[in-house]
PDB file of N, CA and C in Angstrom:
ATOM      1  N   UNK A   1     -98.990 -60.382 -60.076  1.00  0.00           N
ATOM      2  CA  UNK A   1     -97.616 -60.124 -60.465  1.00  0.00           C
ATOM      3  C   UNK A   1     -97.477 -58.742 -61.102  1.00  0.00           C
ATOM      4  N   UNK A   2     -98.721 -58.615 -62.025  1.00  0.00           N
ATOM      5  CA  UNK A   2     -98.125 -56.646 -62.601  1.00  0.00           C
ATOM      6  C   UNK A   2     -98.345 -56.157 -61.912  1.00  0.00           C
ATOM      7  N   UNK A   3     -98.821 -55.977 -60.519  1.00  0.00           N
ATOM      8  CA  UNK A   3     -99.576 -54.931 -59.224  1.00  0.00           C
ATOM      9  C   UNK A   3     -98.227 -54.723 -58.768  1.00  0.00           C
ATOM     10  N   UNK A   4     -97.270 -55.806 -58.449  1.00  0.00           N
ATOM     11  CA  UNK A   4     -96.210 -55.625 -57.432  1.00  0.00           C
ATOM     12  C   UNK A   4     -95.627 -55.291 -58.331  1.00  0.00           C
ATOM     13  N   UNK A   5     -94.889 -55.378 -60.220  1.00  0.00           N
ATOM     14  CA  UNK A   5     -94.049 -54.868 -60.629  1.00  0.00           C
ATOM     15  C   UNK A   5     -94.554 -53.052 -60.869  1.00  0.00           C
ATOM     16  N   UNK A   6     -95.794 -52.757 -61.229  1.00  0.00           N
ATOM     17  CA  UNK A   6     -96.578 -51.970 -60.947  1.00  0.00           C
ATOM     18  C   UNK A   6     -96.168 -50.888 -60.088  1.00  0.00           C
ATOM     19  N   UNK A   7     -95.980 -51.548 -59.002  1.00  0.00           N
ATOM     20  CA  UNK A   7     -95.710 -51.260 -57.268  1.00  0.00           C
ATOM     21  C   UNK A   7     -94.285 -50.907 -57.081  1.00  0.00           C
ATOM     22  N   UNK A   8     -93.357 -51.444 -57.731  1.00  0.00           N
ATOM     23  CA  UNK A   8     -91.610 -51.198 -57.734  1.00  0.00           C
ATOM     24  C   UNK A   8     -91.485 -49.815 -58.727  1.00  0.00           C
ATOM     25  N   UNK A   9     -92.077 -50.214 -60.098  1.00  0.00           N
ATOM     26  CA  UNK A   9     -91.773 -49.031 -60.662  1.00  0.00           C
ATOM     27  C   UNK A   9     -92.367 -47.470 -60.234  1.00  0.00           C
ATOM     28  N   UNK A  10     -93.066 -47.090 -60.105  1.00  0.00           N
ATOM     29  CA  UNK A  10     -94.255 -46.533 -59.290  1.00  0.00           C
ATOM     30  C   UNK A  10     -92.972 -46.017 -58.051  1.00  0.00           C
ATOM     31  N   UNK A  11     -92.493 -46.716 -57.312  1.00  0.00           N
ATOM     32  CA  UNK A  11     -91.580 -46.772 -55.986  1.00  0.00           C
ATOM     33  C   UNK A  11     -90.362 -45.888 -56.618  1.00  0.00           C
ATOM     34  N   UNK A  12     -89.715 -46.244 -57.852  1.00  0.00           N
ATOM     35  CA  UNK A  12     -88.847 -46.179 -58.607  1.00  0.00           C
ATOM     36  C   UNK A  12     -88.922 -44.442 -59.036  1.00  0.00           C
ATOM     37  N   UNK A  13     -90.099 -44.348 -59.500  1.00  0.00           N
ATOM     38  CA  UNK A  13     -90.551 -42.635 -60.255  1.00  0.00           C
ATOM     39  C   UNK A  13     -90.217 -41.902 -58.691  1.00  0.00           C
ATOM     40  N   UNK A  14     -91.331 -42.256 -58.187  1.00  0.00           N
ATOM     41  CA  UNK A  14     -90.861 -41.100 -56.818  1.00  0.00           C
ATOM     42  C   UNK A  14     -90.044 -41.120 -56.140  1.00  0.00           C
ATOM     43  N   UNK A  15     -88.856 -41.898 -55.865  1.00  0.00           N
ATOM     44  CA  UNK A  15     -87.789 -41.841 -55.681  1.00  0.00           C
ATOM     45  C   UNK A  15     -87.153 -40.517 -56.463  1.00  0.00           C
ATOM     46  N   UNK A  16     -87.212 -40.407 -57.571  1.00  0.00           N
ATOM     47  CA  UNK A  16     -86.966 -39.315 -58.408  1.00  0.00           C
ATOM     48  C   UNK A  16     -87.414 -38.210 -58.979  1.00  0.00           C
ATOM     49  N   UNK A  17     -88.701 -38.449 -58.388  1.00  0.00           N
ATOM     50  CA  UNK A  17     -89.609 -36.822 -59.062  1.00  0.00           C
ATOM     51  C   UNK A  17     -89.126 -36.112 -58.797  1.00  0.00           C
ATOM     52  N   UNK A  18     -88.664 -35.873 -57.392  1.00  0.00           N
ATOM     53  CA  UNK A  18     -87.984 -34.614 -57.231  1.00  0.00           C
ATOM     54  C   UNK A  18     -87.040 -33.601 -58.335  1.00  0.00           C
ATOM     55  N   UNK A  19     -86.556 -34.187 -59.308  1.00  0.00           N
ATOM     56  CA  UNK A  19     -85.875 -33.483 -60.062  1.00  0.00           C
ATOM     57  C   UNK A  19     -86.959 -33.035 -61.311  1.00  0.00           C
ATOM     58  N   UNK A  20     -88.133 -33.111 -61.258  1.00  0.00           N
ATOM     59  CA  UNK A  20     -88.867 -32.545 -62.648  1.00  0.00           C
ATOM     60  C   UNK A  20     -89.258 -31.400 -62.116  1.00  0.00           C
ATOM     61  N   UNK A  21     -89.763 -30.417 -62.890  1.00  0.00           N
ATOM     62  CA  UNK A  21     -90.635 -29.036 -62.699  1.00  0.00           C
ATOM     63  C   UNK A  21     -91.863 -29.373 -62.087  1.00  0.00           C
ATOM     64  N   UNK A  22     -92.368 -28.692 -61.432  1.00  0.00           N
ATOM     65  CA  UNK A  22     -94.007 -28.665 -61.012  1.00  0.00           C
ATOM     66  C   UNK A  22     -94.929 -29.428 -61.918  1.00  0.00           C
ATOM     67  N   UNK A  23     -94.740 -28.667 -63.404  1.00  0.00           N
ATOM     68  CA  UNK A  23     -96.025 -28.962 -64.571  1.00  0.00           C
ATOM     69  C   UNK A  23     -95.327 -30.414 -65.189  1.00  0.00           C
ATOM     70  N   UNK A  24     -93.980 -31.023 -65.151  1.00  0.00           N
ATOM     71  CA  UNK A  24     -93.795 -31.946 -65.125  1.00  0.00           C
ATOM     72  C   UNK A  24     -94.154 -33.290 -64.728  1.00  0.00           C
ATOM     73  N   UNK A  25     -94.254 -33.030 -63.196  1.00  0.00           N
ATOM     74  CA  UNK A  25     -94.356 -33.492 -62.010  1.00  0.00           C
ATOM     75  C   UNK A  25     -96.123 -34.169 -62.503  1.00  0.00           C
ATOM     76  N   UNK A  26     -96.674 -33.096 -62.740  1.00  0.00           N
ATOM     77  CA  UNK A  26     -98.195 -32.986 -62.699  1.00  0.00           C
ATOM     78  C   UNK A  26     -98.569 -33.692 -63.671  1.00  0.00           C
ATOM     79  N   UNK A  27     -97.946 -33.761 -65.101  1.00  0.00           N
ATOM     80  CA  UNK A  27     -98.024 -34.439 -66.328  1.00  0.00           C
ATOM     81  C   UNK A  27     -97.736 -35.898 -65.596  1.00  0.00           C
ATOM     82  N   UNK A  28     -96.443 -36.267 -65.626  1.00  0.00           N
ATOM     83  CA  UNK A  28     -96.256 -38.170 -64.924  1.00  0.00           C
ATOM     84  C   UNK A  28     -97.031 -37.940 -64.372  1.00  0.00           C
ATOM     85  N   UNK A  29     -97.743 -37.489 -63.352  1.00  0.00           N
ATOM     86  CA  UNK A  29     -98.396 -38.030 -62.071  1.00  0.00           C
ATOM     87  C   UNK A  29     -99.485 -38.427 -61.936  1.00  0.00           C
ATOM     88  N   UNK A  30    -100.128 -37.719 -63.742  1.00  0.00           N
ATOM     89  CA  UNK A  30    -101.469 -37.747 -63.758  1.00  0.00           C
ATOM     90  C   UNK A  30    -102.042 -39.155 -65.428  1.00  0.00           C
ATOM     91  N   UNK A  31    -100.739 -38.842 -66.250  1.00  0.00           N
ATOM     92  CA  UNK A  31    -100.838 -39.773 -67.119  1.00  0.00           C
ATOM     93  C   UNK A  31    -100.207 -41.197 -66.541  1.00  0.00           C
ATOM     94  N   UNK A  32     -99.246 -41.308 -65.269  1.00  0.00           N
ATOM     95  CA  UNK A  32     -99.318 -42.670 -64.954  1.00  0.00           C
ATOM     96  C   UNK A  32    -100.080 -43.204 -63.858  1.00  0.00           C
ATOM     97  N   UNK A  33    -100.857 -42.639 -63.189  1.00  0.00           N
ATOM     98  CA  UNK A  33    -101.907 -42.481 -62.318  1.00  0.00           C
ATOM     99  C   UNK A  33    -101.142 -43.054 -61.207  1.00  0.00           C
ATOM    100  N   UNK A  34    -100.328 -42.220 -61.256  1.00  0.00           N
ATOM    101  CA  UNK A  34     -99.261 -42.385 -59.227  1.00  0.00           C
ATOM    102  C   UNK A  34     -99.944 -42.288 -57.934  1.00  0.00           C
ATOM    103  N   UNK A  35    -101.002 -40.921 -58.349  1.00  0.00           N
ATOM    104  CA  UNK A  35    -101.929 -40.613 -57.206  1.00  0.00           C
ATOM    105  C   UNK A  35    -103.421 -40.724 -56.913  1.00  0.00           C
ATOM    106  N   UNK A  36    -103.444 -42.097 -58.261  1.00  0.00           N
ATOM    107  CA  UNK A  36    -104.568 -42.879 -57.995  1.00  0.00           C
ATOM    108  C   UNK A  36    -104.432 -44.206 -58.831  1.00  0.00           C
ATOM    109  N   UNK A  37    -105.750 -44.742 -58.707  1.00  0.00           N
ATOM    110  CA  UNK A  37    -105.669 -45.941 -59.945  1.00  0.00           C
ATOM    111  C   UNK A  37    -105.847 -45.728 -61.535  1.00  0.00           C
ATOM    112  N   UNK A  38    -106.579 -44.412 -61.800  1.00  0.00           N
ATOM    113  CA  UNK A  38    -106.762 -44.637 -63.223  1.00  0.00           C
ATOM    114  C   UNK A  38    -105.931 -43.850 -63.832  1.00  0.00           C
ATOM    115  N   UNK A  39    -105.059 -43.890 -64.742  1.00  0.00           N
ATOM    116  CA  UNK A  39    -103.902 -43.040 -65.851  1.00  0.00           C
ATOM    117  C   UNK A  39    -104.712 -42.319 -66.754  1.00  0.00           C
ATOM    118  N   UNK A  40    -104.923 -40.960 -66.577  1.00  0.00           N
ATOM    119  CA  UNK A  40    -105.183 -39.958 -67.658  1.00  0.00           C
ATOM    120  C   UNK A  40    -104.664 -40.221 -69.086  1.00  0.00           C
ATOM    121  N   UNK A  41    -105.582 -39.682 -70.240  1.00  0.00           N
ATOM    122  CA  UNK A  41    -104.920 -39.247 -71.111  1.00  0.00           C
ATOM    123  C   UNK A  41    -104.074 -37.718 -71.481  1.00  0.00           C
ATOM    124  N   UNK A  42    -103.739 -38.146 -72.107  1.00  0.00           N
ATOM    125  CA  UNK A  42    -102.719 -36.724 -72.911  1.00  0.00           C
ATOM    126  C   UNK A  42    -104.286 -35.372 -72.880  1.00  0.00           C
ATOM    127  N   UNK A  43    -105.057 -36.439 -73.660  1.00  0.00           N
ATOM    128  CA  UNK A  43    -106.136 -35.228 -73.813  1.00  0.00           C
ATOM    129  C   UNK A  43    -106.402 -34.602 -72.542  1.00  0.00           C
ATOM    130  N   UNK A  44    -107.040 -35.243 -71.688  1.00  0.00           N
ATOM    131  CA  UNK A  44    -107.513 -35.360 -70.424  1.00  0.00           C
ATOM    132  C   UNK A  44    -106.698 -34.326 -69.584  1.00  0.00           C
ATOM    133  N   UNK A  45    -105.126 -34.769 -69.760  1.00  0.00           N
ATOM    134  CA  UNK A  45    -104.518 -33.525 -68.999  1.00  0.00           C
ATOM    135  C   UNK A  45    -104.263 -32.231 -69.513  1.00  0.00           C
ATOM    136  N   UNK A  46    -104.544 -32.092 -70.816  1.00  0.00           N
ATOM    137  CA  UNK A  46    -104.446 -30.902 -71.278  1.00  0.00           C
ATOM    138  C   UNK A  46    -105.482 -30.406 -71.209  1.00  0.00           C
ATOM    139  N   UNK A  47    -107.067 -30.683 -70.820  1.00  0.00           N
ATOM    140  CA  UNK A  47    -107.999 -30.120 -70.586  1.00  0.00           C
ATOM    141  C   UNK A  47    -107.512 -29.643 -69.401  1.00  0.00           C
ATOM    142  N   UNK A  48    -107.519 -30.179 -68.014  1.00  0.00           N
ATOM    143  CA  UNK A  48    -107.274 -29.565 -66.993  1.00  0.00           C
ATOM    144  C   UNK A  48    -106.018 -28.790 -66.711  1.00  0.00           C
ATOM    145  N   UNK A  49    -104.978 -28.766 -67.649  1.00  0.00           N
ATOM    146  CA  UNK A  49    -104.084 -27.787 -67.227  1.00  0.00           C
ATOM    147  C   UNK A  49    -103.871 -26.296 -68.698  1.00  0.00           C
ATOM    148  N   UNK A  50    -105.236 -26.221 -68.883  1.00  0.00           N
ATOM    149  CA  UNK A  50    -105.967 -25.683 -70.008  1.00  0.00           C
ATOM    150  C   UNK A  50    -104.524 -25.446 -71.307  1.00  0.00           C
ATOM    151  N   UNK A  51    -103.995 -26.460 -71.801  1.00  0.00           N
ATOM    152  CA  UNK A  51    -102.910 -26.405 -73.320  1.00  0.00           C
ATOM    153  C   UNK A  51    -103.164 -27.665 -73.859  1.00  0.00           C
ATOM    154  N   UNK A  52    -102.582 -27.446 -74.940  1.00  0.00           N
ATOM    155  CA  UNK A  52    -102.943 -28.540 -75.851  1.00  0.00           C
ATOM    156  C   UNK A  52    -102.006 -29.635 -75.748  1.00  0.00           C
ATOM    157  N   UNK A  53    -103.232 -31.099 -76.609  1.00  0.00           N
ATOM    158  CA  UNK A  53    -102.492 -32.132 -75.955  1.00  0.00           C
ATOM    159  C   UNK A  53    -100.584 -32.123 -76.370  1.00  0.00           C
ATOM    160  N   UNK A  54    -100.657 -31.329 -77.834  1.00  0.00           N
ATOM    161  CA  UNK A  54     -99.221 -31.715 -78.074  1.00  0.00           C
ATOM    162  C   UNK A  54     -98.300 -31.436 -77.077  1.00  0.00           C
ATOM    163  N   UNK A  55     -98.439 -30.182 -76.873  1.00  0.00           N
ATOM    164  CA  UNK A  55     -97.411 -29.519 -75.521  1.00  0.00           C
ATOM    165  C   UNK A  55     -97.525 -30.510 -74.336  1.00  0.00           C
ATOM    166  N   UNK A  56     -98.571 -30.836 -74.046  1.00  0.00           N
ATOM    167  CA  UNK A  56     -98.638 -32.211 -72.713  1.00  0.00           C
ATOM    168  C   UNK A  56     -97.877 -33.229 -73.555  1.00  0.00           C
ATOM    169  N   UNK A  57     -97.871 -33.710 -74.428  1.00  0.00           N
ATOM    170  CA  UNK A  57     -96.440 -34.725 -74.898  1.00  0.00           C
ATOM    171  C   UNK A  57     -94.856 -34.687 -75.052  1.00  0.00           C
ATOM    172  N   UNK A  58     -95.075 -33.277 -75.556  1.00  0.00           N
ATOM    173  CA  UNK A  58     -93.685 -32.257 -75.192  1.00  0.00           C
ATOM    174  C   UNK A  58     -93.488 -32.650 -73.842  1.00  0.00           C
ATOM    175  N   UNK A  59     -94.246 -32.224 -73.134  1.00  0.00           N
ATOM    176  CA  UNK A  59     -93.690 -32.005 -71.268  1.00  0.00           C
ATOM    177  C   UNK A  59     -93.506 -33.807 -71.194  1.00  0.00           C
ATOM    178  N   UNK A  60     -94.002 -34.363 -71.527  1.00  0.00           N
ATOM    179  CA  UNK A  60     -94.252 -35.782 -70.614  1.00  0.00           C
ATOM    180  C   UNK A  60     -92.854 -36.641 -71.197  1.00  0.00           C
ATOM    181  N   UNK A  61     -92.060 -36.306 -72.690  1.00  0.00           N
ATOM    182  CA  UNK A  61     -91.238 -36.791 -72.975  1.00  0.00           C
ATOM    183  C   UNK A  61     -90.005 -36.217 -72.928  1.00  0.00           C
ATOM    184  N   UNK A  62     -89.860 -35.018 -72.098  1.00  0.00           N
ATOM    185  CA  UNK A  62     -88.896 -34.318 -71.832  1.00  0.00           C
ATOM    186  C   UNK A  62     -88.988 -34.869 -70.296  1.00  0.00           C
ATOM    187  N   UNK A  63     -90.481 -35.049 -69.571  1.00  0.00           N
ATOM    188  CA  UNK A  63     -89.917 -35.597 -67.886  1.00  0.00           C
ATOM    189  C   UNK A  63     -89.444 -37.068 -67.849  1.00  0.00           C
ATOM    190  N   UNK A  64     -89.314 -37.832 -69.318  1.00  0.00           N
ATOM    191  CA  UNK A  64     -89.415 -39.275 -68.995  1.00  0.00           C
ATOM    192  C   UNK A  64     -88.004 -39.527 -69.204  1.00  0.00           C
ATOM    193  N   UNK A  65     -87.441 -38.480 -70.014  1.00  0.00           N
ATOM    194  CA  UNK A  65     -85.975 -38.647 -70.461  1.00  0.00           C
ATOM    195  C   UNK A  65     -85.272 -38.188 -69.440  1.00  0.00           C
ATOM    196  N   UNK A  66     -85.555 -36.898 -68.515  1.00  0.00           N
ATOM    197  CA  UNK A  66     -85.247 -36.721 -67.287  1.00  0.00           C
ATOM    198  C   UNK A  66     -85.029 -37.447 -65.844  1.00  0.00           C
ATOM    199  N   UNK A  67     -86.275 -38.398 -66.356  1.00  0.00           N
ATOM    200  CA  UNK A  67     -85.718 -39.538 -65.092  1.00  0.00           C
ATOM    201  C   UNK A  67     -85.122 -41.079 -65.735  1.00  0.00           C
ATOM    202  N   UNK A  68     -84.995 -41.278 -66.806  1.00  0.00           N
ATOM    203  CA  UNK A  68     -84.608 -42.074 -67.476  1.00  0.00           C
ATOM    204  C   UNK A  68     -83.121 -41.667 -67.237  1.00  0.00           C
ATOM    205  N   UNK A  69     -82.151 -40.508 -67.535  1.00  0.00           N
ATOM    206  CA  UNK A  69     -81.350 -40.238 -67.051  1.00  0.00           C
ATOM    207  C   UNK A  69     -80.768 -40.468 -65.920  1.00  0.00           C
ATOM    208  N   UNK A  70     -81.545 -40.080 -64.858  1.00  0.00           N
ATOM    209  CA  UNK A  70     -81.595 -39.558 -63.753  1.00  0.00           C
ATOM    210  C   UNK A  70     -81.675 -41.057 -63.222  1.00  0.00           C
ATOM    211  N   UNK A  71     -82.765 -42.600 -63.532  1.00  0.00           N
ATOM    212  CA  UNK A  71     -82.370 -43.856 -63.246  1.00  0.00           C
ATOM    213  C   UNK A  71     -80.802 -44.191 -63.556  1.00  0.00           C
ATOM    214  N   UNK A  72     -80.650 -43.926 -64.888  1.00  0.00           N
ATOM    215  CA  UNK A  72     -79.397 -44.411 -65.625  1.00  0.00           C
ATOM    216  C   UNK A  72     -77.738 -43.968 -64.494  1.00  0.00           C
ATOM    217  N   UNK A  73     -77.918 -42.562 -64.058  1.00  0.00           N
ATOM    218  CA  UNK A  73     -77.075 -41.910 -63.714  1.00  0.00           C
ATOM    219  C   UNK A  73     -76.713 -42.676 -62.264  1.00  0.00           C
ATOM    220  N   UNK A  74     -77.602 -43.049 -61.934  1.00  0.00           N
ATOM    221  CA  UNK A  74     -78.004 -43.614 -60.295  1.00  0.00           C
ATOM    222  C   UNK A  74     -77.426 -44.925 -60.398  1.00  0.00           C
ATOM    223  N   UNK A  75     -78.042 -45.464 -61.258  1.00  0.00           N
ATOM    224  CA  UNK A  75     -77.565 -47.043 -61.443  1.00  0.00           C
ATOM    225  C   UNK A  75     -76.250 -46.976 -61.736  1.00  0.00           C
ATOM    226  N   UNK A  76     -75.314 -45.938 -62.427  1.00  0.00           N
ATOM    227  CA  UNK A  76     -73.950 -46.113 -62.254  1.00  0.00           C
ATOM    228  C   UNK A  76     -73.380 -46.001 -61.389  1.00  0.00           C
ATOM    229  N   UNK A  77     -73.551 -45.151 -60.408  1.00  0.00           N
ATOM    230  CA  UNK A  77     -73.330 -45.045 -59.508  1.00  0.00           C
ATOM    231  C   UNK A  77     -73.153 -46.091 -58.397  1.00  0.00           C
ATOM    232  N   UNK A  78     -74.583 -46.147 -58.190  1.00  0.00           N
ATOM    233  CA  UNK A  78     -74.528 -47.842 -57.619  1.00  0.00           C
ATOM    234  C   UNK A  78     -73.369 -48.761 -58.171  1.00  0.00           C
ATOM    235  N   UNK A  79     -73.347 -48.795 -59.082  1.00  0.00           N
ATOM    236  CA  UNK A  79     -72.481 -50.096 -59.753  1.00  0.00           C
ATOM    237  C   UNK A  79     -70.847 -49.888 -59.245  1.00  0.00           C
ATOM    238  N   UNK A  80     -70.392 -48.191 -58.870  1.00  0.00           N
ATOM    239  CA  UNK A  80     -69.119 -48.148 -58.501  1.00  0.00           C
ATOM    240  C   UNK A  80     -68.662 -48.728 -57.439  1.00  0.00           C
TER     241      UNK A  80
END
């Protein structure tokens, strides 16, 4: 049962990535592990995109509010 809800939300993000920045993009993609099975940490991605973890939390809660929006905005829509 969490694989398939897992599986919707997951369905749900990329439906919408399109609207984040590149280094955005790269932050979700890598702390919710979209383009594999295991979810990075904060640390983890700030090693490989050589900045520190705070700024990778900066980015990751500025892309979550972005598609949190960006669900919200959609779903009204729908609803008209």
């Amino acid at each position: 049962m969490d694989a398939v809800q897992l599986k919707l939300e997951s369905n749900k993000i990329y439906q919408h990535i399109h609207i984040l920045d590149a280094r955005e993009k790269e932050v979700i993609i890598g702390r919710f592990g979209l383009d594999q099975d295991k979810e990075k940490t904060q640390r983890e991605i700030a090693r490989e995109l050589g900045i520190s973890r705070s700024y990778v939390s900066r980015i990751e809660k500025r892309a979550l509010m972005k598609l949190f929006n960006e669900f919200y905005r959609t779903k009204q829509t729908q609803n008209r």
